[in-house]
Protein backbone atom coordinates (compact mmCIF):
# COMPACT_ATOMS: atom_id res chain seq x y z
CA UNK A 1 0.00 0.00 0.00
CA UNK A 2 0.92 3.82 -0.71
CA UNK A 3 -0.31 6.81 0.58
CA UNK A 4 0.61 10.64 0.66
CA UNK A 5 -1.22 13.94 2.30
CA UNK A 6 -2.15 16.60 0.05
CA UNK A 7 0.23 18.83 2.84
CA UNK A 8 3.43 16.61 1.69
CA UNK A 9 3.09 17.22 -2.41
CA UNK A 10 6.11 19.40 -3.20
CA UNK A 11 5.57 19.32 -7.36
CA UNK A 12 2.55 21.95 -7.66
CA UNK A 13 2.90 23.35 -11.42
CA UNK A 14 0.74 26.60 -12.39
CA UNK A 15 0.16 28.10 -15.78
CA UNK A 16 -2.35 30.99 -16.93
CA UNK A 17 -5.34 28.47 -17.19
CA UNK A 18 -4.43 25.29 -15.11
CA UNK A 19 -2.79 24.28 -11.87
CA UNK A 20 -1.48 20.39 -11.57
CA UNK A 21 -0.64 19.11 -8.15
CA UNK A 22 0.82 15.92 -8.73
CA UNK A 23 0.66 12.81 -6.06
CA UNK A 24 3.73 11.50 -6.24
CA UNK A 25 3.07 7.70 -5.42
CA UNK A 26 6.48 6.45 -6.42
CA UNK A 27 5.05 4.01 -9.01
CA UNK A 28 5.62 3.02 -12.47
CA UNK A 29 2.71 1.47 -13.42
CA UNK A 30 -0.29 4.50 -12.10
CA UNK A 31 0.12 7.58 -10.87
CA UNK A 32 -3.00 10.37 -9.85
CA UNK A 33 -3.14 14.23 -10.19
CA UNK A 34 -5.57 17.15 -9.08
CA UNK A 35 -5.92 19.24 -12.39
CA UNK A 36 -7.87 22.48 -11.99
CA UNK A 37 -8.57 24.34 -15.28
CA UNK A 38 -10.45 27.59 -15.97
CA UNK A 39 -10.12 28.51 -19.30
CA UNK A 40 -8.36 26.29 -21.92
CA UNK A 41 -5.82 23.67 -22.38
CA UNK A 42 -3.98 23.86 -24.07
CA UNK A 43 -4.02 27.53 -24.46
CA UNK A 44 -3.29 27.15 -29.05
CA UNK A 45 -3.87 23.53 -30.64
CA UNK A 46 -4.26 20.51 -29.06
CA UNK A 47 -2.58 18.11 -26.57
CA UNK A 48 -1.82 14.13 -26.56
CA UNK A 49 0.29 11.76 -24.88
CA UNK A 50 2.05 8.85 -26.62
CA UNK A 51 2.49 6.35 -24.40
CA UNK A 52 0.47 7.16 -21.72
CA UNK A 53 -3.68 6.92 -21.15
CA UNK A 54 -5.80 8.62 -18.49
CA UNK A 55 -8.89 8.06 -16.81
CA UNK A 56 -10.47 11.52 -15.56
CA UNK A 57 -12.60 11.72 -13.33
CA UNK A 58 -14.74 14.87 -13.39
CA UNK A 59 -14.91 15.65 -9.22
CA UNK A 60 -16.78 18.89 -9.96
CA UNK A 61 -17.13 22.48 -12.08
CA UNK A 62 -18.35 22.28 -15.83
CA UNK A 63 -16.73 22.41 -19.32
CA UNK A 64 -15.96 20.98 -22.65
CA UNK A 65 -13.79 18.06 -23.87
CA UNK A 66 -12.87 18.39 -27.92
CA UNK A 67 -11.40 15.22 -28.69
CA UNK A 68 -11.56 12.83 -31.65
CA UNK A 69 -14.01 14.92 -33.55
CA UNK A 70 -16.22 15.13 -30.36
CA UNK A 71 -17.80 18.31 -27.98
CA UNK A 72 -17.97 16.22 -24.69
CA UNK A 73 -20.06 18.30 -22.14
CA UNK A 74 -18.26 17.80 -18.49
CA UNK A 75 -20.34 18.19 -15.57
CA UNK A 76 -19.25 16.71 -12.27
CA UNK A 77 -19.40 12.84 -11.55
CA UNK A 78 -18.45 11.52 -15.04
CA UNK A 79 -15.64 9.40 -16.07
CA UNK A 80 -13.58 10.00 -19.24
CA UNK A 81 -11.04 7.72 -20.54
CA UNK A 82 -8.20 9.34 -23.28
CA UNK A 83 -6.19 6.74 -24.92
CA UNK A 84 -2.58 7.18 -26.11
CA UNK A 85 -2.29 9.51 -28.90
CA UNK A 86 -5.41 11.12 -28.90
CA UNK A 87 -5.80 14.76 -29.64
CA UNK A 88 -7.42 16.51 -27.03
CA UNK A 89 -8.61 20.02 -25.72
CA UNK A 90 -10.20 20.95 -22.04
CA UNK A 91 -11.86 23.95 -21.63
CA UNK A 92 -13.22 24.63 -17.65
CA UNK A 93 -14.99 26.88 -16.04
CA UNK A 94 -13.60 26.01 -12.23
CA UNK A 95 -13.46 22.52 -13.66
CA UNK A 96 -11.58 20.09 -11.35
CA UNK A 97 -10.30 16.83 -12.90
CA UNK A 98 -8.26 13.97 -10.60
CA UNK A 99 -6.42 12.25 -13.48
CA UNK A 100 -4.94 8.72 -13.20
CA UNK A 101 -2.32 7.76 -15.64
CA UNK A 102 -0.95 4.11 -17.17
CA UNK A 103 1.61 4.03 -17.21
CA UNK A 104 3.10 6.63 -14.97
CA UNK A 105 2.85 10.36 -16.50
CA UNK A 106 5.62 11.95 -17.74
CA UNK A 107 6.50 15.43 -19.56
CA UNK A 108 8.46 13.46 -22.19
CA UNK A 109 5.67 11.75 -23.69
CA UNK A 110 3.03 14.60 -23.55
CA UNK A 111 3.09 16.54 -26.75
CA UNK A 112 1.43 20.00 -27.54
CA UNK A 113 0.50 20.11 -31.11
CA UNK A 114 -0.04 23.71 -32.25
């Protein structure tokens, strides 16, 4: 088993629209983040990762998911699962997302495609 307090995650990353605080679990396989978004994200184009998928889970706020062709409407208690290399866009209006990854997350497969 494996456990952390939100008052022991260090890794809190901020931009203009979004603010990630990242549970750092320590394993390979799964990790889990608290995403909050108002506005858009990415702010131009569109995002995917290409190794890793997630499984959102919409814990409350509102918004829009643009992905494969798709206007997803977000509203709080849903479940969204993004495969590997699928184009994506959030936009949230106080939306907050806890995001669980397979494998682990990392920056070096997550590509912004303008």
């Amino acid at each position: 088993m494996k456990y952390i307090n939100l008052e022991d995650i260090k890794n809190i990353r901020k931009n203009d629209c979004c603010e990630f605080i990242d549970y750092p679990l320590d394993d390979k396989d799964i990790d889990g983040a608290l995403i909050r978004i108002n506005g858009r994200y990415p702010e131009e184009g569109k995002a995917k990762n290409t190794v890793c998928k997630e499984l959102v889970y919409i814990a409350d706020g509102n918004g829009k998911l643009y992905i494969n062709d798709q206007i997803i409407d977000l509203k709080k208690d849903m479940v969204v699962l993004i495969d590997k290399n699928e184009e994506y866009v959030w936009e949230g209006n106080d939306l907050k997302l806890f995001v669980t990854c397979d494998p682990n997350w990392y920056i070096e497969q997550h590509e912004e495609i303008k």
